[in-house]
PDB file of N, CA and C in Angstrom:
ATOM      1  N   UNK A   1      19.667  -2.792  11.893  1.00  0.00           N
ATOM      2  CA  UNK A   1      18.441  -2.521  12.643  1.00  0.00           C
ATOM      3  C   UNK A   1      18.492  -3.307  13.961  1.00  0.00           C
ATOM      4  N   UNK A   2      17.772  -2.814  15.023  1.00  0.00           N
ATOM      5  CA  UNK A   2      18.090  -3.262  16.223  1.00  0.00           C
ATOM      6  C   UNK A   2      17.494  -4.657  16.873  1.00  0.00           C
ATOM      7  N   UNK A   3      15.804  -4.122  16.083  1.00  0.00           N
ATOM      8  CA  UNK A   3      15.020  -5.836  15.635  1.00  0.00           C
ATOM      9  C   UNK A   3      15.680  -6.585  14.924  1.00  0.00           C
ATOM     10  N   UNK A   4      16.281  -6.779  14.497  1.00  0.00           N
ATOM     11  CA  UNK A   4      17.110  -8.220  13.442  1.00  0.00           C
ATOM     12  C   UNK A   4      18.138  -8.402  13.953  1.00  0.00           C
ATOM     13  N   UNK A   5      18.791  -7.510  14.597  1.00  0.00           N
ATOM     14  CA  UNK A   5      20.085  -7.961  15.663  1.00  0.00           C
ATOM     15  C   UNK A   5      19.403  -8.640  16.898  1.00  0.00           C
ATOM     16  N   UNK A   6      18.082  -8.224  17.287  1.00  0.00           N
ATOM     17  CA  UNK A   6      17.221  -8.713  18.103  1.00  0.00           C
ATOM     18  C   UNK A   6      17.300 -10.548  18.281  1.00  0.00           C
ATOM     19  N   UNK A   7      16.682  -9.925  16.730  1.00  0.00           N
ATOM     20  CA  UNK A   7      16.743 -11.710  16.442  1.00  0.00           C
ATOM     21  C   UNK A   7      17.068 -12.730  15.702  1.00  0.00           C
ATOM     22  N   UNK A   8      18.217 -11.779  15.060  1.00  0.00           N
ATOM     23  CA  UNK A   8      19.446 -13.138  15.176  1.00  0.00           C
ATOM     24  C   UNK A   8      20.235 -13.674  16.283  1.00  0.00           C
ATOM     25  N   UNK A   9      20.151 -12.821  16.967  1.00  0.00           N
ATOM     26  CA  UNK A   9      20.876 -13.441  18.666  1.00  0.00           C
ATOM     27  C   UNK A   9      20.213 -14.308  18.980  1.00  0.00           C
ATOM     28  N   UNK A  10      18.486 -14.599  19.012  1.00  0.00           N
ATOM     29  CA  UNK A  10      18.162 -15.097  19.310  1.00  0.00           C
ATOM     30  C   UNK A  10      17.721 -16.810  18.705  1.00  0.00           C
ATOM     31  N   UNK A  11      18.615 -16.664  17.286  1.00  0.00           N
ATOM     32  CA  UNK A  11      17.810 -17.912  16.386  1.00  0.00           C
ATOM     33  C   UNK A  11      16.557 -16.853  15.626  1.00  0.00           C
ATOM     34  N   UNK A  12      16.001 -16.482  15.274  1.00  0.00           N
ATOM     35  CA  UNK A  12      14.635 -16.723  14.671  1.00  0.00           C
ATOM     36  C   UNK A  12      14.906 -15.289  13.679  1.00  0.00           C
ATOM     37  N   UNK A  13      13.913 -16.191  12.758  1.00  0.00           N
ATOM     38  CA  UNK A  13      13.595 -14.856  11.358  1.00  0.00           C
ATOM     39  C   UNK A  13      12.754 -13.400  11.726  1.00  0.00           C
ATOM     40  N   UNK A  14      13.678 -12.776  11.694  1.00  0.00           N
ATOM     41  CA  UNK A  14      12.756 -11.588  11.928  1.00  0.00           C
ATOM     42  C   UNK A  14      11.970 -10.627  10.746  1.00  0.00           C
ATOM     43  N   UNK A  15      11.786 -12.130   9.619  1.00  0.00           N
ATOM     44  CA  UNK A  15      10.216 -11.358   8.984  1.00  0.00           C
ATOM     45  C   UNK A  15       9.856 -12.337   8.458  1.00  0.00           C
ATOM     46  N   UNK A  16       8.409 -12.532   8.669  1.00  0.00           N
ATOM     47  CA  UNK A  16       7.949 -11.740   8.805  1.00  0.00           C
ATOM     48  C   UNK A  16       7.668 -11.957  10.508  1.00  0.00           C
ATOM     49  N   UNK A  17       7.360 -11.205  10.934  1.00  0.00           N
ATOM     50  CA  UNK A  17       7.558 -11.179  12.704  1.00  0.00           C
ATOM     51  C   UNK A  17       6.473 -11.807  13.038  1.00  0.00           C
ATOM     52  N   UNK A  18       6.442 -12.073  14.225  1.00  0.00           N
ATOM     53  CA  UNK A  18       5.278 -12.888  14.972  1.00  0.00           C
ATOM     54  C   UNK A  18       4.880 -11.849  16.279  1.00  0.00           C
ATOM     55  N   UNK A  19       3.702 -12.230  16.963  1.00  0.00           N
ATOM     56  CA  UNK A  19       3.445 -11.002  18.088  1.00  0.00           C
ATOM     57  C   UNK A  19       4.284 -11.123  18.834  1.00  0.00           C
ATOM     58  N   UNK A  20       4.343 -12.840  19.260  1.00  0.00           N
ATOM     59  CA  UNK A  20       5.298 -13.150  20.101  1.00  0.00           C
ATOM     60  C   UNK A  20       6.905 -12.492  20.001  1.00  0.00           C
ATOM     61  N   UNK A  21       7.553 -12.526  18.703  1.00  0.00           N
ATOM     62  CA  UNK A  21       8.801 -11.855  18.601  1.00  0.00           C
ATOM     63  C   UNK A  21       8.398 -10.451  18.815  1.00  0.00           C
ATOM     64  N   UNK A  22       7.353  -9.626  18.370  1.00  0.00           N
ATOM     65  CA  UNK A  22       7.478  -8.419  18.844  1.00  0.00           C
ATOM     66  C   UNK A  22       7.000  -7.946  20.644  1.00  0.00           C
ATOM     67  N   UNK A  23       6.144  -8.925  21.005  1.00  0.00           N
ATOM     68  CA  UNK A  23       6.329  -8.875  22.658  1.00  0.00           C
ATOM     69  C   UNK A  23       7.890  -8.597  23.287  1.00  0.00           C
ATOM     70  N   UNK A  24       8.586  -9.970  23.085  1.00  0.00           N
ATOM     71  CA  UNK A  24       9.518 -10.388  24.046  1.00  0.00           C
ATOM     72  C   UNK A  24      10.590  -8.617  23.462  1.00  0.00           C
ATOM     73  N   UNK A  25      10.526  -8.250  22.086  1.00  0.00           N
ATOM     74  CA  UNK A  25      11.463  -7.101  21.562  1.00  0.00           C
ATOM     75  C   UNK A  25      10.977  -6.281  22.353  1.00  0.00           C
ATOM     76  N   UNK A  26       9.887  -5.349  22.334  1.00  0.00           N
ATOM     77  CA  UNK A  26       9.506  -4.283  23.334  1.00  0.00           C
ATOM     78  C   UNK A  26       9.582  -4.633  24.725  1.00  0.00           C
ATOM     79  N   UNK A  27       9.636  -5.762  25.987  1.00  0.00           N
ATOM     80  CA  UNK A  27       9.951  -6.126  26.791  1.00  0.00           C
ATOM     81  C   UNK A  27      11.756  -5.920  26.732  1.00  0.00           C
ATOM     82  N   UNK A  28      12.011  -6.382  25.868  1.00  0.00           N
ATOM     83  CA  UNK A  28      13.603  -5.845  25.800  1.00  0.00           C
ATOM     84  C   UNK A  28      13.702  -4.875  25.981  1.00  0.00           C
ATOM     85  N   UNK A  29      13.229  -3.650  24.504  1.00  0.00           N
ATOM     86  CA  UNK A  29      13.814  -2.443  24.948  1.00  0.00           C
ATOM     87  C   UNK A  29      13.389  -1.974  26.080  1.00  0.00           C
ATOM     88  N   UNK A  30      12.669  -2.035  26.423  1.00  0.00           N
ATOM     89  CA  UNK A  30      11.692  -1.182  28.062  1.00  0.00           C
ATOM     90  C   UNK A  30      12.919  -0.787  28.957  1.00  0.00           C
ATOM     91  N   UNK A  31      14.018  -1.797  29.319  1.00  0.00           N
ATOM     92  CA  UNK A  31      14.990  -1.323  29.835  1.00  0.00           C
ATOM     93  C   UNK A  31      15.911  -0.659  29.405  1.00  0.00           C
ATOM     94  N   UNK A  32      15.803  -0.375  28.333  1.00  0.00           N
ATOM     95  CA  UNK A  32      17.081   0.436  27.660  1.00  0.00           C
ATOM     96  C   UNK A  32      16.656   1.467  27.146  1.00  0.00           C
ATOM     97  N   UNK A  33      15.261   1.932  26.579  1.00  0.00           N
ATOM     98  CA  UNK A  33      14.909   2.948  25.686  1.00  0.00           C
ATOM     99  C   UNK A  33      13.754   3.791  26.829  1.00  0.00           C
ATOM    100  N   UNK A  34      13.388   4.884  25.796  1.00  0.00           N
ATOM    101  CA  UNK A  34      11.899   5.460  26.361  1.00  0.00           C
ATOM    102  C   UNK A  34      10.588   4.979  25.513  1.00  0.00           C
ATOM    103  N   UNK A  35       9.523   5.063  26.281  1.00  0.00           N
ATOM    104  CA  UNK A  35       8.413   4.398  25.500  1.00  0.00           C
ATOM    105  C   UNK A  35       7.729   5.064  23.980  1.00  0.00           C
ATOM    106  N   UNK A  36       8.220   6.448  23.963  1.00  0.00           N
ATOM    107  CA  UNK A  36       8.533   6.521  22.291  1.00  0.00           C
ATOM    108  C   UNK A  36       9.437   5.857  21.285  1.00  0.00           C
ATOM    109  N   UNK A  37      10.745   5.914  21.704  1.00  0.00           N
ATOM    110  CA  UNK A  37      11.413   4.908  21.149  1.00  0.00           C
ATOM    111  C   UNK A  37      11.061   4.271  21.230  1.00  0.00           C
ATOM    112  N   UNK A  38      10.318   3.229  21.540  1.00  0.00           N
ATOM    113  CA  UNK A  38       9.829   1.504  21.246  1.00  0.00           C
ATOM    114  C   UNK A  38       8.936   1.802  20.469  1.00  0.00           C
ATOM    115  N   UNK A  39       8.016   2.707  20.386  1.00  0.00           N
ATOM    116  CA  UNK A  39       7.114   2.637  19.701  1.00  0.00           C
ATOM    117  C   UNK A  39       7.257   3.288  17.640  1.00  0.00           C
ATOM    118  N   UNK A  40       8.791   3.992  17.620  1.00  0.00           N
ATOM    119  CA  UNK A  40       9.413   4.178  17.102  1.00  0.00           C
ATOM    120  C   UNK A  40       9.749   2.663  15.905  1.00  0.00           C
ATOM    121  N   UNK A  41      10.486   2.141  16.935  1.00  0.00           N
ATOM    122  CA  UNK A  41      11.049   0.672  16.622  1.00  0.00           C
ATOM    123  C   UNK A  41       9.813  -0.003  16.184  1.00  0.00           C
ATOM    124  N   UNK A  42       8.833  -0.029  16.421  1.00  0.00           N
ATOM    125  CA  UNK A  42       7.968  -0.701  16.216  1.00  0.00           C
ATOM    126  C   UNK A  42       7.050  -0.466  14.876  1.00  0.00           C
ATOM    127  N   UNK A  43       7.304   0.820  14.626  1.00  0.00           N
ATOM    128  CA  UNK A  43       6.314   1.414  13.887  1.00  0.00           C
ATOM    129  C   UNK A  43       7.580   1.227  12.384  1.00  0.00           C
ATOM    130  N   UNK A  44       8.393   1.435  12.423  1.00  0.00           N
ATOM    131  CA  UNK A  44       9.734   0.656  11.665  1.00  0.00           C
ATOM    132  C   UNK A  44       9.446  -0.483  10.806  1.00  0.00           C
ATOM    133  N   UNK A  45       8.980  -1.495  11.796  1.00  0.00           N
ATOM    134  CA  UNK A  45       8.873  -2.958  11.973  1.00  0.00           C
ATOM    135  C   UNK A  45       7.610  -2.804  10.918  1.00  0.00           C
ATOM    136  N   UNK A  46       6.612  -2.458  11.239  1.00  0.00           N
ATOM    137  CA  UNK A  46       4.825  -2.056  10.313  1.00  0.00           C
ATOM    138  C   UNK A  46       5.499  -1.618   9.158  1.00  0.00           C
ATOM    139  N   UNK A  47       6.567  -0.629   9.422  1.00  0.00           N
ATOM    140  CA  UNK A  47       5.849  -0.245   7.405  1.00  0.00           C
ATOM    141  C   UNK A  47       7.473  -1.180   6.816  1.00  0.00           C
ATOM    142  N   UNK A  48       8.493  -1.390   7.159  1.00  0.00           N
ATOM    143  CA  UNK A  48       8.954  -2.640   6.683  1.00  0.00           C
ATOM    144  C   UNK A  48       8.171  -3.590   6.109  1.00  0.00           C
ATOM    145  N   UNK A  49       7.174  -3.960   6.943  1.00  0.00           N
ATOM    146  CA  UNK A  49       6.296  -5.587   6.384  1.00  0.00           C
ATOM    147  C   UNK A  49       5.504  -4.700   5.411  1.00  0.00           C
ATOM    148  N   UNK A  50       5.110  -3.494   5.189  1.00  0.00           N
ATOM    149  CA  UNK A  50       3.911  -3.026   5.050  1.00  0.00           C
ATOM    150  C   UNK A  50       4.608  -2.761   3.069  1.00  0.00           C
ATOM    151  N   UNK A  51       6.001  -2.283   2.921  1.00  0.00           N
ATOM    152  CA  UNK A  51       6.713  -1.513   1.934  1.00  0.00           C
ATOM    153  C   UNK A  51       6.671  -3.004   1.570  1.00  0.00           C
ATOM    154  N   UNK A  52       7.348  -4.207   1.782  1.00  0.00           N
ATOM    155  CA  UNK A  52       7.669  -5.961   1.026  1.00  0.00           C
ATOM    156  C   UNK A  52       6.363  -6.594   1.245  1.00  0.00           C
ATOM    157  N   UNK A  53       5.065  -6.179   1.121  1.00  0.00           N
ATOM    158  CA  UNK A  53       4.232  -6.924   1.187  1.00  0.00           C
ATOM    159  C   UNK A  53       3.562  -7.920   1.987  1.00  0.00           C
ATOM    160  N   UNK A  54       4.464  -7.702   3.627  1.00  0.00           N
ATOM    161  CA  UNK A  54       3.901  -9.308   4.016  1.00  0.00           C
ATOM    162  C   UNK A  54       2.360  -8.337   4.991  1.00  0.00           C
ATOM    163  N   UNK A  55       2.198  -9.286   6.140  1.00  0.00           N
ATOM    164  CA  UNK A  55       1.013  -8.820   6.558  1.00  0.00           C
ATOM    165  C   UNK A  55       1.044  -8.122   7.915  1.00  0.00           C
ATOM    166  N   UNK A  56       0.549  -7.112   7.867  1.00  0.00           N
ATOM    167  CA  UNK A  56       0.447  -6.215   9.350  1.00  0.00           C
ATOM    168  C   UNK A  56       0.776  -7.290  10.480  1.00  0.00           C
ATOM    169  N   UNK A  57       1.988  -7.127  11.190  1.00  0.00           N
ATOM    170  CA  UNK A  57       2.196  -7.618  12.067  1.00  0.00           C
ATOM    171  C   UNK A  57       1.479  -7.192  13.712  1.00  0.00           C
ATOM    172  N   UNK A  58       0.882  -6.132  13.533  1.00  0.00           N
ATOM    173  CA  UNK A  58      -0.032  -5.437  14.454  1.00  0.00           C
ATOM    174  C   UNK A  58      -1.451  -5.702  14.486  1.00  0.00           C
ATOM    175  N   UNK A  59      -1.845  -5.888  13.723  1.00  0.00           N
ATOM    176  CA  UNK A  59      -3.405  -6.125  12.943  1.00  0.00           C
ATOM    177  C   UNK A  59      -4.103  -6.994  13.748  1.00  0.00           C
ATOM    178  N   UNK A  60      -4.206  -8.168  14.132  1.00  0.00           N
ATOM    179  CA  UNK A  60      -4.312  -8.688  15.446  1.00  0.00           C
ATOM    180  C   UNK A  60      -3.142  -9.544  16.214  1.00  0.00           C
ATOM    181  N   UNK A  61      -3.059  -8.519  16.800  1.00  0.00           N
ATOM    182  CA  UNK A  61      -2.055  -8.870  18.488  1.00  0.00           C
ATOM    183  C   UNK A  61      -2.471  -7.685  19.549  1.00  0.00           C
ATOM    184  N   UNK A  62      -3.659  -8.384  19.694  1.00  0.00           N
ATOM    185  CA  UNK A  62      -3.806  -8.063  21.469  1.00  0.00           C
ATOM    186  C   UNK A  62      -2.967  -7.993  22.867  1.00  0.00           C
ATOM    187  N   UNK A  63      -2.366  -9.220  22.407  1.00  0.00           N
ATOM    188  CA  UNK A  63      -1.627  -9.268  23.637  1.00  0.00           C
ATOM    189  C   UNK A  63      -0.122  -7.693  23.441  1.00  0.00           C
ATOM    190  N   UNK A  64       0.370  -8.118  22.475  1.00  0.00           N
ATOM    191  CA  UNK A  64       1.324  -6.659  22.485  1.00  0.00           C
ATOM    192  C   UNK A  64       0.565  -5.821  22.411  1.00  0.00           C
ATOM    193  N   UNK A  65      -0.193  -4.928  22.503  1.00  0.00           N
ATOM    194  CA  UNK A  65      -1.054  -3.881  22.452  1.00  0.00           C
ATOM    195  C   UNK A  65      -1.499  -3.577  24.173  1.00  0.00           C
ATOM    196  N   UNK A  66      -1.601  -4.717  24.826  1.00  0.00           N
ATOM    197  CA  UNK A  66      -1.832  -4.866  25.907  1.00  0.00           C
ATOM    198  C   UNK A  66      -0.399  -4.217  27.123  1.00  0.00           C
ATOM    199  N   UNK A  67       0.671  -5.402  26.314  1.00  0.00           N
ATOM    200  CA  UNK A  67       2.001  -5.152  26.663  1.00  0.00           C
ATOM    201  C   UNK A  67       2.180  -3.219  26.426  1.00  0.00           C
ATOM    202  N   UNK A  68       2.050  -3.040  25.050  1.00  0.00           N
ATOM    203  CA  UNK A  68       2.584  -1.578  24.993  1.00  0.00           C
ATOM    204  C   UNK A  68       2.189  -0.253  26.148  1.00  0.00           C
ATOM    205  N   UNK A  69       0.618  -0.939  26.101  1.00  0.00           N
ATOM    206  CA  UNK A  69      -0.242  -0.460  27.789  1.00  0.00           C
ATOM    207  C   UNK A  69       0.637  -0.071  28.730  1.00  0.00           C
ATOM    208  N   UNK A  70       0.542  -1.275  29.146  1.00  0.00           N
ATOM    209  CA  UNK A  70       1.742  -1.711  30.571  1.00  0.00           C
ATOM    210  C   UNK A  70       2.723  -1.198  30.283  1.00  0.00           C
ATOM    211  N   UNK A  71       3.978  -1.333  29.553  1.00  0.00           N
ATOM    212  CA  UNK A  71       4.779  -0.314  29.496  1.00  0.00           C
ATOM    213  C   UNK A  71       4.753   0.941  29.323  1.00  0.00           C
ATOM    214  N   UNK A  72       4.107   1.640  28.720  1.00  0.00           N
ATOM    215  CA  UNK A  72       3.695   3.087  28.678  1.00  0.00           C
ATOM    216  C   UNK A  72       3.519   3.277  30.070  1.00  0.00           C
ATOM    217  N   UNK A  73       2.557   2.719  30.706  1.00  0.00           N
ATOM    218  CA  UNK A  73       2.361   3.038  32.256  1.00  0.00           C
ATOM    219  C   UNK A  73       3.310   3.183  33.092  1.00  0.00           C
ATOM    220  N   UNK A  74       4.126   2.149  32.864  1.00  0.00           N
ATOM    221  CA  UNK A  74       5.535   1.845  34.177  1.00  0.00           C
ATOM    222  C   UNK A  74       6.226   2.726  33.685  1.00  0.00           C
ATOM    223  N   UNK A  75       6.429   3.030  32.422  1.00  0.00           N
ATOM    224  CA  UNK A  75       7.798   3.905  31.620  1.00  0.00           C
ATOM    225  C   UNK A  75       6.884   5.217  32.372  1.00  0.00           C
ATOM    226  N   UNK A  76       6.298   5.732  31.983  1.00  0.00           N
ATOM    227  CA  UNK A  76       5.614   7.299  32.010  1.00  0.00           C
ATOM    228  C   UNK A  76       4.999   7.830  32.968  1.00  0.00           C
ATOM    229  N   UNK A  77       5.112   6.951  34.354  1.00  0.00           N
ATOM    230  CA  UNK A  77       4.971   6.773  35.674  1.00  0.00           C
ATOM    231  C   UNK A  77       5.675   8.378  36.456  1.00  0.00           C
ATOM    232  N   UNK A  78       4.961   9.275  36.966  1.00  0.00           N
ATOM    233  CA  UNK A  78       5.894   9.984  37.169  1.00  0.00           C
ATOM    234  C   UNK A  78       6.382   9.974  38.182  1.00  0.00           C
ATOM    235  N   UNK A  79       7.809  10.349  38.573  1.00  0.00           N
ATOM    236  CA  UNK A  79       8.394  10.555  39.821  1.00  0.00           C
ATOM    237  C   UNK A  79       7.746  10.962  40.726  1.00  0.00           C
ATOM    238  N   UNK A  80       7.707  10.551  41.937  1.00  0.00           N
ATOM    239  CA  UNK A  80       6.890  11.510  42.591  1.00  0.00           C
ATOM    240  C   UNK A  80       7.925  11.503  44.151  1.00  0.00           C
ATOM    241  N   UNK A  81       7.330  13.266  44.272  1.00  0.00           N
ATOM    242  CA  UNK A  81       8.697  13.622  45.057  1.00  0.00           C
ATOM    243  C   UNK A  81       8.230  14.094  45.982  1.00  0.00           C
ATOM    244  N   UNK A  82       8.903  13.979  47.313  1.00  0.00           N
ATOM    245  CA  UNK A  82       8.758  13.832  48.200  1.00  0.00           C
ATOM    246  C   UNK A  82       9.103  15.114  49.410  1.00  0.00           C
ATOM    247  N   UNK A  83       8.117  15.392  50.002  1.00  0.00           N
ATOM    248  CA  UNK A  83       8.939  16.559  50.935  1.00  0.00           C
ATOM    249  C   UNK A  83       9.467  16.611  52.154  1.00  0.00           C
ATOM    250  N   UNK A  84      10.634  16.536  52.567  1.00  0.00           N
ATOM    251  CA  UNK A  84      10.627  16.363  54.138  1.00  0.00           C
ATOM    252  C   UNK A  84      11.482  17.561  54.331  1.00  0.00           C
ATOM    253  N   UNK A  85      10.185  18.025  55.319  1.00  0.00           N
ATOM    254  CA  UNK A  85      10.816  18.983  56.076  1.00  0.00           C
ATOM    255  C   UNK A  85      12.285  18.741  57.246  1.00  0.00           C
ATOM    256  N   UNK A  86      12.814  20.147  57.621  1.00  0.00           N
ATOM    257  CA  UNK A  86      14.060  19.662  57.982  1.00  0.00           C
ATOM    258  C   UNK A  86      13.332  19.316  59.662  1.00  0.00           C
ATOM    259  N   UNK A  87      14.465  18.976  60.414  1.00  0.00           N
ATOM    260  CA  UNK A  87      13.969  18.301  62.002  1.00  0.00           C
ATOM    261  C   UNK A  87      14.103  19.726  62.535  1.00  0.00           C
ATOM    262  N   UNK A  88      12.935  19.627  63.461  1.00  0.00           N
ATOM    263  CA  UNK A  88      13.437  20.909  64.826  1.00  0.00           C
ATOM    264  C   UNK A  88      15.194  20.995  65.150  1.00  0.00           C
ATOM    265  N   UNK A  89      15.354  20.062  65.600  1.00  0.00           N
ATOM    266  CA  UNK A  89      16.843  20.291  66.046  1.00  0.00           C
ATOM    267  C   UNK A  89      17.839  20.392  64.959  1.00  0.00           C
ATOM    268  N   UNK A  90      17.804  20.352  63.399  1.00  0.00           N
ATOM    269  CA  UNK A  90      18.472  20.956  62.817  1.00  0.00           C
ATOM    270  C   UNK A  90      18.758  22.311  62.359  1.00  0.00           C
ATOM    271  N   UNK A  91      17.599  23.209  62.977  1.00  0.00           N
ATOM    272  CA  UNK A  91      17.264  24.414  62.583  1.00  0.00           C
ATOM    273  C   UNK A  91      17.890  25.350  62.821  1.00  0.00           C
ATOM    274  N   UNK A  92      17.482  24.980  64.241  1.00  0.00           N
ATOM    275  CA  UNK A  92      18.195  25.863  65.629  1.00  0.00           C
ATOM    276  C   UNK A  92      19.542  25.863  66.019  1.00  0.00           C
TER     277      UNK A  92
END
């Protein structure tokens, strides 16, 4: 799994998770994935704790919820494109 490779690189137990470990993880993927996939990964992470009993790692964390915000936004941002017409003197 990509969370536990997450964080064994990093030192720390990845269960039961903390908000903080799941912040800095979705700040990770943001550059590598799309904001379904993270939310994918994440939702992974919930019923993992949810199937061994420990406690909703979502349940209160504001601040990642906040984070997922913000990324959804920047990720799902759309292109926006631009028109330039050609010059007079290229026309002719």
């Amino acid at each position: 799994c990509r969370y536990t490779t997450f964080c064994l690189s990093r030192q720390c137990n990845p269960f039961p998770a903390s908000e903080l470990q799941l912040r800095y993880f979705a700040s990770w993927l943001c550059n590598q994935v799309s904001f379904p996939t993270i939310k994918l990964y994440l939702a992974h992470i919930r019923l993992t704790h949810l199937e061994n009993s420990l406690a909703d790692p979502f349940a209160d964390a504001p601040l990642l919820h906040l984070l997922l915000h913000g990324i959804k936004r920047t990720l799902a941002s759309p292109l926006v494109a631009i028109y330039l017409s050609p010059c007079q003197s290229c026309t002719s």
